[in-house]
C-alpha atoms as a PDB file:
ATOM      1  CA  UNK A   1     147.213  89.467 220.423  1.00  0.00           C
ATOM      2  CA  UNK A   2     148.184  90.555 223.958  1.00  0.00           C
ATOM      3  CA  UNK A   3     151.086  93.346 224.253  1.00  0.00           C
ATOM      4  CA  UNK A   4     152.872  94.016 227.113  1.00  0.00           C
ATOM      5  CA  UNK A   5     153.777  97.099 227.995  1.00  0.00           C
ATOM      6  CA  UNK A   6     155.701  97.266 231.421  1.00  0.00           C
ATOM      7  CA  UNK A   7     156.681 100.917 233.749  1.00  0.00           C
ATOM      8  CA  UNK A   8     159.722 102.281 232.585  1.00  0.00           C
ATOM      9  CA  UNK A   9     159.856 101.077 229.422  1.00  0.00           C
ATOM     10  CA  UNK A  10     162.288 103.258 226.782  1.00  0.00           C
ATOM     11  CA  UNK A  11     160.323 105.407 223.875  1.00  0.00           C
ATOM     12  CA  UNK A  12     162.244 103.169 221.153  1.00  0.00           C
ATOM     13  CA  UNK A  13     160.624  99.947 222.763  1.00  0.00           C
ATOM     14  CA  UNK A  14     157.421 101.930 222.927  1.00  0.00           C
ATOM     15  CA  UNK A  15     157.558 103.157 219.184  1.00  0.00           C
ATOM     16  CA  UNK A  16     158.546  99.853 218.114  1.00  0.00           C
ATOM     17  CA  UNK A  17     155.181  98.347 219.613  1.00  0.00           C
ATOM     18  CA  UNK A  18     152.748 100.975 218.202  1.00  0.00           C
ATOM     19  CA  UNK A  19     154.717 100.419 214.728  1.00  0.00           C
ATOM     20  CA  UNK A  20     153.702  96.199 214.787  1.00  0.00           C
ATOM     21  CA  UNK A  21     150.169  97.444 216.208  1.00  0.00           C
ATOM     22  CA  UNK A  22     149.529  99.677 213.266  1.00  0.00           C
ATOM     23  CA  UNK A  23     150.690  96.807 210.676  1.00  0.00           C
ATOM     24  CA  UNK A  24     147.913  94.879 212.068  1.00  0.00           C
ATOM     25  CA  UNK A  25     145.092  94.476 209.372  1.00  0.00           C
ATOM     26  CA  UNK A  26     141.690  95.045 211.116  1.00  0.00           C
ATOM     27  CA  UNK A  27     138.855  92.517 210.808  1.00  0.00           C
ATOM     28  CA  UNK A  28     136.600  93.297 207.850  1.00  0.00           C
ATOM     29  CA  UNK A  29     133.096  94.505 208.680  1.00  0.00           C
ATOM     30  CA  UNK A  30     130.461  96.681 207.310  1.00  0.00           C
ATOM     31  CA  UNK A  31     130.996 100.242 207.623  1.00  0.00           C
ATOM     32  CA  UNK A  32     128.441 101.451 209.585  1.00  0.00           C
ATOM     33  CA  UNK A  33     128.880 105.163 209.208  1.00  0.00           C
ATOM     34  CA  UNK A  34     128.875 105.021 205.316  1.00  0.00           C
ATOM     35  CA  UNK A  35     124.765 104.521 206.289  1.00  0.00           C
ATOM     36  CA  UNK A  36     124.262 107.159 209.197  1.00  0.00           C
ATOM     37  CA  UNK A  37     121.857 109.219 208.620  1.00  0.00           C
ATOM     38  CA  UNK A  38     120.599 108.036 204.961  1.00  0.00           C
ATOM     39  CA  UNK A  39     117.164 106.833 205.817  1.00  0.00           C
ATOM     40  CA  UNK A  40     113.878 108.142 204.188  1.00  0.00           C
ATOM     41  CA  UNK A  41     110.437 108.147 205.594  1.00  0.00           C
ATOM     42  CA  UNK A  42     107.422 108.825 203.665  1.00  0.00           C
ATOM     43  CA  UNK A  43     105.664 109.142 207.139  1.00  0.00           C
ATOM     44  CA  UNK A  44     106.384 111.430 210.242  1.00  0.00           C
ATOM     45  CA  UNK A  45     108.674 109.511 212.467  1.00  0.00           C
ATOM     46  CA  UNK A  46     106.133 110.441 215.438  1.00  0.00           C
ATOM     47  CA  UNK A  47     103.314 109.197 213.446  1.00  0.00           C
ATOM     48  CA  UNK A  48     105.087 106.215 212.759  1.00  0.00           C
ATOM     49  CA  UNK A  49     106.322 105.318 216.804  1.00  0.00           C
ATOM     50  CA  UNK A  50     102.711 106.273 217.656  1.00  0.00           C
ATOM     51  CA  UNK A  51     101.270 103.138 215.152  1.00  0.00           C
ATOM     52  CA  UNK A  52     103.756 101.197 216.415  1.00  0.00           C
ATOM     53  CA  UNK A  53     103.248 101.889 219.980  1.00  0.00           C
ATOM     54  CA  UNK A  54      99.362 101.860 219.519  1.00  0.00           C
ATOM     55  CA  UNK A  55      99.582  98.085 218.212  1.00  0.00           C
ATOM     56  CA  UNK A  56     100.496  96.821 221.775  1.00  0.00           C
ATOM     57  CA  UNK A  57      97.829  97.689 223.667  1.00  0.00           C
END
């Protein structure tokens, strides 16, 4: 959806575009900070980028 928002436009007509924005439903999705910071390594993370680097040359 394209809004257009033109210079010297009256707060009312401004309002009355942010209030149709917000109704907009946004596209579902995964929620990607629900998982930040939730991983668990039974290794050093060093150790593990060394291995990892180790196995290309």
């Amino acid at each position: 959806m394209v809004t257009i928002l033109k210079k010297g436009a009256t707060k009312e007509h401004i309002r009355r575009i942010r209030a149709r924005l917000s109704k907009k439903s946004k596209a579902p999705g995964v929620k990607a900070y629900k998982y930040a910071g939730k991983i668990s390594l039974k290794e050093d993370a060093l150790d593990i980028q060394k291995k990892l680097r180790n196995e290309w040359g």
